[in-house]
PDB file of N, CA and C in Angstrom:
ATOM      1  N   UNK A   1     101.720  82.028 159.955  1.00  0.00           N
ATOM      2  CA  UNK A   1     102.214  83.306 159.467  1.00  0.00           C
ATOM      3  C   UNK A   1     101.093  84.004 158.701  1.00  0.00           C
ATOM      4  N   UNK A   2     100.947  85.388 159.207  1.00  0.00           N
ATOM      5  CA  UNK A   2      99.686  86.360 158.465  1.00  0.00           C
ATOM      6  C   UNK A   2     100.182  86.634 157.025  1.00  0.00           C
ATOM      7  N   UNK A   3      99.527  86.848 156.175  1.00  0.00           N
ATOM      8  CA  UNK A   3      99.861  86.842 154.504  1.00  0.00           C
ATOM      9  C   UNK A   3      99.899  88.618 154.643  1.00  0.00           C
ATOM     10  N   UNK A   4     101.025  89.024 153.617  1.00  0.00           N
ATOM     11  CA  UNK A   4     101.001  90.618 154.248  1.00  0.00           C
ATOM     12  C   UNK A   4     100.125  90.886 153.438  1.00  0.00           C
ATOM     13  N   UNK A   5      99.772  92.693 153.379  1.00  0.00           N
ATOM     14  CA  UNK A   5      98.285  93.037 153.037  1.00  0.00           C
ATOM     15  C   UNK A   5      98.725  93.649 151.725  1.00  0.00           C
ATOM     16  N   UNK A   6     100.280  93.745 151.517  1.00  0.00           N
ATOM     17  CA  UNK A   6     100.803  93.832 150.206  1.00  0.00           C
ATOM     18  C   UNK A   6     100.725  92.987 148.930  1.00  0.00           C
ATOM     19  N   UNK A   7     100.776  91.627 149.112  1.00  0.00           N
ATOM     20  CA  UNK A   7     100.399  90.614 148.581  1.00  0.00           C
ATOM     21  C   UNK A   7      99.100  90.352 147.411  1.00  0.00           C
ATOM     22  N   UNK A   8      99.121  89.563 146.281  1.00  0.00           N
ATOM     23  CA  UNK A   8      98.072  89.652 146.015  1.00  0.00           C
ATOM     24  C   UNK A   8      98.386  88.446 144.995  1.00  0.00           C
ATOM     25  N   UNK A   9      97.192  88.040 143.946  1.00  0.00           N
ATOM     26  CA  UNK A   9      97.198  86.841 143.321  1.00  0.00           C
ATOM     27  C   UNK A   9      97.184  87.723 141.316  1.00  0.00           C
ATOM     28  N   UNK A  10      98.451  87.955 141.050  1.00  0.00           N
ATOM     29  CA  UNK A  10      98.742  88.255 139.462  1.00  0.00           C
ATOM     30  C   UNK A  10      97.930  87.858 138.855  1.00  0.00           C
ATOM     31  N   UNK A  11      97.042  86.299 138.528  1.00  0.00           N
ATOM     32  CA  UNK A  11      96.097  85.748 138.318  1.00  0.00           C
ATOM     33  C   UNK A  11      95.203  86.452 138.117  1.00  0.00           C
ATOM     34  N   UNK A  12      94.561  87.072 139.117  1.00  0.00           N
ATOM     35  CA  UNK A  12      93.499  87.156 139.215  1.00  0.00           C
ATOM     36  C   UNK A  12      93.544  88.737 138.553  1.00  0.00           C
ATOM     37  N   UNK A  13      94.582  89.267 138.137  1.00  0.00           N
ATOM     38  CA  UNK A  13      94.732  90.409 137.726  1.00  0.00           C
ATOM     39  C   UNK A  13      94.548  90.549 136.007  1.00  0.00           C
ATOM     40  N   UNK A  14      94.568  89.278 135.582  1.00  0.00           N
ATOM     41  CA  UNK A  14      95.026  88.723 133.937  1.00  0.00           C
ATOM     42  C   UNK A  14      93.734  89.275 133.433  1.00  0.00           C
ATOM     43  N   UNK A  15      93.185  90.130 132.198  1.00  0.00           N
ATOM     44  CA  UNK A  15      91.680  90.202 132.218  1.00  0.00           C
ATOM     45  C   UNK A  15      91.353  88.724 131.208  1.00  0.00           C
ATOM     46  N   UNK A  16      91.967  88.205 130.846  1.00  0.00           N
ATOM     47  CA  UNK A  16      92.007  86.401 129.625  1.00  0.00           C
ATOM     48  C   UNK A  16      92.648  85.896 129.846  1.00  0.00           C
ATOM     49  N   UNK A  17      92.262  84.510 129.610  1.00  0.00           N
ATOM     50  CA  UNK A  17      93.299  83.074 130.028  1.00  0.00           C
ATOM     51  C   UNK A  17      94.559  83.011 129.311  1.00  0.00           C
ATOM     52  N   UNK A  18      94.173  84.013 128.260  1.00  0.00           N
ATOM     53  CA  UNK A  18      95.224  84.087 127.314  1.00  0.00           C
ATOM     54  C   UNK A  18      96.777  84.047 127.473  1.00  0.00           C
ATOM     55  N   UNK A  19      97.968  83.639 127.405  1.00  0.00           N
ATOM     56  CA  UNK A  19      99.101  84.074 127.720  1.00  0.00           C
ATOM     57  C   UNK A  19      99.677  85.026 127.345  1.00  0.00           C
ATOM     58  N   UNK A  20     100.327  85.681 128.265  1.00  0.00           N
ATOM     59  CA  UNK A  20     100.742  87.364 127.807  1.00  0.00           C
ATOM     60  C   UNK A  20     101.777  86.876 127.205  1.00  0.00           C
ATOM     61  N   UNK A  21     102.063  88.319 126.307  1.00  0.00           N
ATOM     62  CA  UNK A  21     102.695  88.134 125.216  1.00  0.00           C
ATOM     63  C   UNK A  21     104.064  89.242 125.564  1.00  0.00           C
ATOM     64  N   UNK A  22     105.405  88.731 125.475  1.00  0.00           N
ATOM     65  CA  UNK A  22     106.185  89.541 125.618  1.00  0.00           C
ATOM     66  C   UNK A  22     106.505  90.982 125.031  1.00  0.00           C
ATOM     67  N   UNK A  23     106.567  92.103 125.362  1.00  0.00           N
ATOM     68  CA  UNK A  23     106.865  93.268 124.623  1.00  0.00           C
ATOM     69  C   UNK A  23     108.015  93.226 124.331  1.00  0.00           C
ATOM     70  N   UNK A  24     108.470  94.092 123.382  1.00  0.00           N
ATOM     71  CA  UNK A  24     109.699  94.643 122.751  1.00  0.00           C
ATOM     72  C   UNK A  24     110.425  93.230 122.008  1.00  0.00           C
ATOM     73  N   UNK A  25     109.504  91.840 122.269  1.00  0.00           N
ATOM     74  CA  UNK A  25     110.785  91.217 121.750  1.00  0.00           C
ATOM     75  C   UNK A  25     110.316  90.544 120.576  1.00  0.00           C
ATOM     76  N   UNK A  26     109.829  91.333 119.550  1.00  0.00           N
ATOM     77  CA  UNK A  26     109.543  90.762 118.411  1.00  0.00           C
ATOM     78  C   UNK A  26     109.945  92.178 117.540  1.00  0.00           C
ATOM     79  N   UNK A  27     110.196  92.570 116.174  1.00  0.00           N
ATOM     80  CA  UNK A  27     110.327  93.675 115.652  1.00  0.00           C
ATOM     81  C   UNK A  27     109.073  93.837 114.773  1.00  0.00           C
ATOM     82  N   UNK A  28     108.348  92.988 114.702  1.00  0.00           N
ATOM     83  CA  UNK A  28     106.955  93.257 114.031  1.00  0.00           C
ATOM     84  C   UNK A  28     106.104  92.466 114.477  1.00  0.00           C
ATOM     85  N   UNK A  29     104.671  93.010 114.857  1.00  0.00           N
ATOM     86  CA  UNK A  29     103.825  92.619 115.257  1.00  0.00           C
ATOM     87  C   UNK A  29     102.547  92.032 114.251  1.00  0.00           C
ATOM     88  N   UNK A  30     102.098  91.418 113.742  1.00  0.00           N
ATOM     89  CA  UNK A  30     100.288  91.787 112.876  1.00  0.00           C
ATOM     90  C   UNK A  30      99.366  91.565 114.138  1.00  0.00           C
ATOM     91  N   UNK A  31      98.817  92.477 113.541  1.00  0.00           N
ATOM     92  CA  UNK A  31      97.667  92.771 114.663  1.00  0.00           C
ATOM     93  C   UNK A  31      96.582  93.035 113.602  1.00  0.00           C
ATOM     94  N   UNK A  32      94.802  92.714 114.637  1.00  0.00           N
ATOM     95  CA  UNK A  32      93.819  92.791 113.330  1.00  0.00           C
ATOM     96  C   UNK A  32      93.078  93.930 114.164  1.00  0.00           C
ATOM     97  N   UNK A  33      92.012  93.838 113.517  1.00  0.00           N
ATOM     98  CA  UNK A  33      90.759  95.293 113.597  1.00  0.00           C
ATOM     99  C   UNK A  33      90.216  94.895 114.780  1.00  0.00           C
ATOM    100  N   UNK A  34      90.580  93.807 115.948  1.00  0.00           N
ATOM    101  CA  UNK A  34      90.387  93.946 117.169  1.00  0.00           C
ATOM    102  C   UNK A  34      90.959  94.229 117.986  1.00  0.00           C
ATOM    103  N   UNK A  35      92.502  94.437 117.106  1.00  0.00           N
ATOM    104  CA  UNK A  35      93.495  94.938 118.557  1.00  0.00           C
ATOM    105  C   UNK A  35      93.417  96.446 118.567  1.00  0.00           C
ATOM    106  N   UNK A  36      91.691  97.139 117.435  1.00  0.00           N
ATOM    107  CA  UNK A  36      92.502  98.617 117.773  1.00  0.00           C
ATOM    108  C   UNK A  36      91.163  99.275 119.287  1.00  0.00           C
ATOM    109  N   UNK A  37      91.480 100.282 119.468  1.00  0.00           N
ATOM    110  CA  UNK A  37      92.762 101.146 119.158  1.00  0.00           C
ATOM    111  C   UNK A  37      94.088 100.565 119.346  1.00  0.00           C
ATOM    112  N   UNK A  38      95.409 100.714 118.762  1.00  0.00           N
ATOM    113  CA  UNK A  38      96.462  99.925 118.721  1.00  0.00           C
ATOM    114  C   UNK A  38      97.185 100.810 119.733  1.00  0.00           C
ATOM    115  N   UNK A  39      97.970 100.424 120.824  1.00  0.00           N
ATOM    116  CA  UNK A  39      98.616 100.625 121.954  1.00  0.00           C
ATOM    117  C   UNK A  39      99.837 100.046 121.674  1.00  0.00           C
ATOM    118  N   UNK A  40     101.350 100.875 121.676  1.00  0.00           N
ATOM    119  CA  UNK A  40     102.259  99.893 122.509  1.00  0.00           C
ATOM    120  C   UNK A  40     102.353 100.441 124.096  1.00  0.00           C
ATOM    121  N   UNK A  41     102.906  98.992 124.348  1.00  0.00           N
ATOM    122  CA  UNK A  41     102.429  97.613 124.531  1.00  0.00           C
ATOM    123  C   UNK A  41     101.556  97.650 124.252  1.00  0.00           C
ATOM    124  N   UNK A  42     100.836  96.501 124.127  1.00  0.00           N
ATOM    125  CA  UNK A  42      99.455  96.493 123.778  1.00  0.00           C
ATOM    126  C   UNK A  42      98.961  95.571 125.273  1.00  0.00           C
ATOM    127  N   UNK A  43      97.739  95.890 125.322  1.00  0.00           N
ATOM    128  CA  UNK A  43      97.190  94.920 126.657  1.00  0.00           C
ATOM    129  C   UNK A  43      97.354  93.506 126.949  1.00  0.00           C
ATOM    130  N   UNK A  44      97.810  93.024 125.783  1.00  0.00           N
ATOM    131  CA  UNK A  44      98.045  91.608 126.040  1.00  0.00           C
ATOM    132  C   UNK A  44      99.513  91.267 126.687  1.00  0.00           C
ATOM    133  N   UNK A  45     100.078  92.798 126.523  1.00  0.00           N
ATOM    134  CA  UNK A  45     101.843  92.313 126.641  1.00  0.00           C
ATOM    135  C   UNK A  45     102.029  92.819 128.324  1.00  0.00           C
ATOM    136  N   UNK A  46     102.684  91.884 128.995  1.00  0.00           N
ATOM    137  CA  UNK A  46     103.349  92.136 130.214  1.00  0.00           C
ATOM    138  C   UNK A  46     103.957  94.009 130.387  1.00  0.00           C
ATOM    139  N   UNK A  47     103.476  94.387 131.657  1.00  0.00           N
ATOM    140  CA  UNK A  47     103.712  95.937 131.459  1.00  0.00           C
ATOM    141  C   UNK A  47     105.177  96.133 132.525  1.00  0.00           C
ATOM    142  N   UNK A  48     105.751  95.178 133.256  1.00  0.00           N
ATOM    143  CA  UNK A  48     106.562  95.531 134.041  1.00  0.00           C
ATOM    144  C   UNK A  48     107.964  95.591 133.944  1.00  0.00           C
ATOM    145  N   UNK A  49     108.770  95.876 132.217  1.00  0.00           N
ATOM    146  CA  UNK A  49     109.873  96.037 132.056  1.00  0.00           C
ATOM    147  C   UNK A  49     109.547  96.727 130.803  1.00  0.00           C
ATOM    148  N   UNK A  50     108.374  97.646 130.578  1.00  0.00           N
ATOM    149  CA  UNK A  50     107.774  98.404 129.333  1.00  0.00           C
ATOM    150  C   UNK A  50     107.989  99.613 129.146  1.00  0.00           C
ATOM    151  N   UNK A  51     107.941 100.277 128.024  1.00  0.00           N
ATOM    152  CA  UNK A  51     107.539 101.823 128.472  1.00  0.00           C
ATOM    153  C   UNK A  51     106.018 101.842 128.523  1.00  0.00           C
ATOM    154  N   UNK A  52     105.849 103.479 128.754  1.00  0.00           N
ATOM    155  CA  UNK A  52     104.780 104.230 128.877  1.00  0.00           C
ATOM    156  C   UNK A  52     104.139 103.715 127.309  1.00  0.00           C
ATOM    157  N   UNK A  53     102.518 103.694 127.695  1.00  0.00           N
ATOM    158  CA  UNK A  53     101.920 102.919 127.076  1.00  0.00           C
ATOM    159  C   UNK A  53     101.422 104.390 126.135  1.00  0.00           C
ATOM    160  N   UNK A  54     101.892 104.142 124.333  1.00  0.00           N
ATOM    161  CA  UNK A  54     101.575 105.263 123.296  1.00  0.00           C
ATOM    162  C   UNK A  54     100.501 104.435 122.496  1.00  0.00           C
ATOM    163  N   UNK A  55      99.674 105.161 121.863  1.00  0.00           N
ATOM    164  CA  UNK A  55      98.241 104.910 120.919  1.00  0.00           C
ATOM    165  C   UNK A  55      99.208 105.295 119.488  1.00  0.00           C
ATOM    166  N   UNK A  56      98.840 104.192 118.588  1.00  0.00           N
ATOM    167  CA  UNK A  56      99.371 104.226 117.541  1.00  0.00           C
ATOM    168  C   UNK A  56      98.685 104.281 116.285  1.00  0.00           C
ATOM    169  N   UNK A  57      98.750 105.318 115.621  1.00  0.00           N
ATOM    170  CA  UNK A  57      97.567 105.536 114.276  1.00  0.00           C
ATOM    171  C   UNK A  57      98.131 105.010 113.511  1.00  0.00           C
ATOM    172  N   UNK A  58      97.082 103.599 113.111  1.00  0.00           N
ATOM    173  CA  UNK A  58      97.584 102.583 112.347  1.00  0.00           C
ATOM    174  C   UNK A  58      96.551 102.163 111.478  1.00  0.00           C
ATOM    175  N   UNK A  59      95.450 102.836 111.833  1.00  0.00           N
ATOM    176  CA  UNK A  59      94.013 102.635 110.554  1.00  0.00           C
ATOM    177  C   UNK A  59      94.018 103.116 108.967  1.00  0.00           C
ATOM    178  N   UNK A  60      94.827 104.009 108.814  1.00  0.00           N
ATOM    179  CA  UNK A  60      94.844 104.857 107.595  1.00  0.00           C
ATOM    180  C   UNK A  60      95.839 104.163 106.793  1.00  0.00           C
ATOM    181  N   UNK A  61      97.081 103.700 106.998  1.00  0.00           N
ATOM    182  CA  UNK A  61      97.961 103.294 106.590  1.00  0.00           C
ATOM    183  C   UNK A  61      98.171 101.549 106.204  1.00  0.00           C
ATOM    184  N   UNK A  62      97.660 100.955 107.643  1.00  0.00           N
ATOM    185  CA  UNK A  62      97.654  99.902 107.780  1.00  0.00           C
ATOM    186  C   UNK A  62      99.299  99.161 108.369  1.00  0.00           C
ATOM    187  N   UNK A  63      99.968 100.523 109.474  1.00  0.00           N
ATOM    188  CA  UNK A  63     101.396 100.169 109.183  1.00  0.00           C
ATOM    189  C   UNK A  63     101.910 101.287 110.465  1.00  0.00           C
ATOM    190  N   UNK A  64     102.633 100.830 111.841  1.00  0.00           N
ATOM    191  CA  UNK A  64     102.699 101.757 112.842  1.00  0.00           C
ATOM    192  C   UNK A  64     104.466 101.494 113.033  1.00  0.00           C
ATOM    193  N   UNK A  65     104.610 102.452 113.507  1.00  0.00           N
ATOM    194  CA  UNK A  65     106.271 101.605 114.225  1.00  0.00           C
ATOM    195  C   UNK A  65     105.811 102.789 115.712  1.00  0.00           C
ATOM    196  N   UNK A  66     105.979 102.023 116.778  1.00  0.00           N
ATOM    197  CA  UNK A  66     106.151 102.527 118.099  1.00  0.00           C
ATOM    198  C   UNK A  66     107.911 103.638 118.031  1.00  0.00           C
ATOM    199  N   UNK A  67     107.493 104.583 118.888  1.00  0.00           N
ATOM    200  CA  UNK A  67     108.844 106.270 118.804  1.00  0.00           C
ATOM    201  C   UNK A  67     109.685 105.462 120.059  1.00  0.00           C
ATOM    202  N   UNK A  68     109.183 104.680 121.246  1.00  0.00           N
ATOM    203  CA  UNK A  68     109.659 104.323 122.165  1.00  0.00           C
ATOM    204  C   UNK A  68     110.536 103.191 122.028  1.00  0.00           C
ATOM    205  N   UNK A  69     110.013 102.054 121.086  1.00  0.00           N
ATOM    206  CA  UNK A  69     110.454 100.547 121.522  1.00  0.00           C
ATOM    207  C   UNK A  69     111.046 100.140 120.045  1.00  0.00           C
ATOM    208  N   UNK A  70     110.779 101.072 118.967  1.00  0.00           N
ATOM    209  CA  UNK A  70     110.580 100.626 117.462  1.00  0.00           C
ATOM    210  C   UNK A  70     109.847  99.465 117.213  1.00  0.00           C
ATOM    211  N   UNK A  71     109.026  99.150 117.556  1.00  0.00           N
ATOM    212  CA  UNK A  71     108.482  97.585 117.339  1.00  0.00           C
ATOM    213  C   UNK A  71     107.412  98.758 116.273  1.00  0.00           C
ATOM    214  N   UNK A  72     107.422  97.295 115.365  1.00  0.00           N
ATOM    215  CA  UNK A  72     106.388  97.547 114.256  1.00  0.00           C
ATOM    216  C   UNK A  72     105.024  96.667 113.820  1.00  0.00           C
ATOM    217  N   UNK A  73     104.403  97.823 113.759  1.00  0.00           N
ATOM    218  CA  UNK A  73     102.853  97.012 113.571  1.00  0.00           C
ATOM    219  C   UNK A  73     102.218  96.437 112.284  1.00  0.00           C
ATOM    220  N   UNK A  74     101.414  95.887 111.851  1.00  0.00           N
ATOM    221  CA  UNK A  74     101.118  95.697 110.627  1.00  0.00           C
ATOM    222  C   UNK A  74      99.766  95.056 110.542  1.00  0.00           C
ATOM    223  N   UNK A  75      99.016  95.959 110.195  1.00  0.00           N
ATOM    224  CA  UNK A  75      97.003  95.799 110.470  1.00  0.00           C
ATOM    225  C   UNK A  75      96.624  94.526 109.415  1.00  0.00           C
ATOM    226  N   UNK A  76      96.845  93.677 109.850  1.00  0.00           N
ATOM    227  CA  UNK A  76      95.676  92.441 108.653  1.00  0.00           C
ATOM    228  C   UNK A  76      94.288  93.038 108.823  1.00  0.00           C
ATOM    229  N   UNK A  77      94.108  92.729 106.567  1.00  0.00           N
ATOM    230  CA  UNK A  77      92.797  93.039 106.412  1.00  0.00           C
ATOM    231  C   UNK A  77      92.071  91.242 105.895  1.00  0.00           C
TER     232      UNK A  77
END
């Protein structure tokens, strides 16, 4: 059987070995001065039951809540 040309390996799609991290299902996040610019989702989180991906100004404050998902951020210094 030919492999269809739809097909592909998720794997190889991952940009880190890292394990993705579920969205929406935590109500606060900490995140540090490498996760910015801060995104929800953020790149580490699975995008296929997400919303549209918003940039969150979280440098000044140290403190975001996403308008879409309410998940909340919180910048370790």
């Amino acid at each position: 059987m030919q492999a269809s040309p739809w097909t592909y390996n998720l794997d190889m799609l991952r940009p880190t070995e890292a394990p993705l991290i579920q969205p929406n299902a935590q109500n606060l996040y900490q995140v540090s001065e490498e996760d910015l610019p801060l995104s929800c989702p953020m790149p580490q989180m699975t995008l296929w039951n997400s919303h549209p991906r918003v940039y969150l100004p979280i440098e000044a404050t140290g403190w975001a809540k996403c308008p879409y998902c309410g998940a909340e951020y919180a910048l370790q210094k």
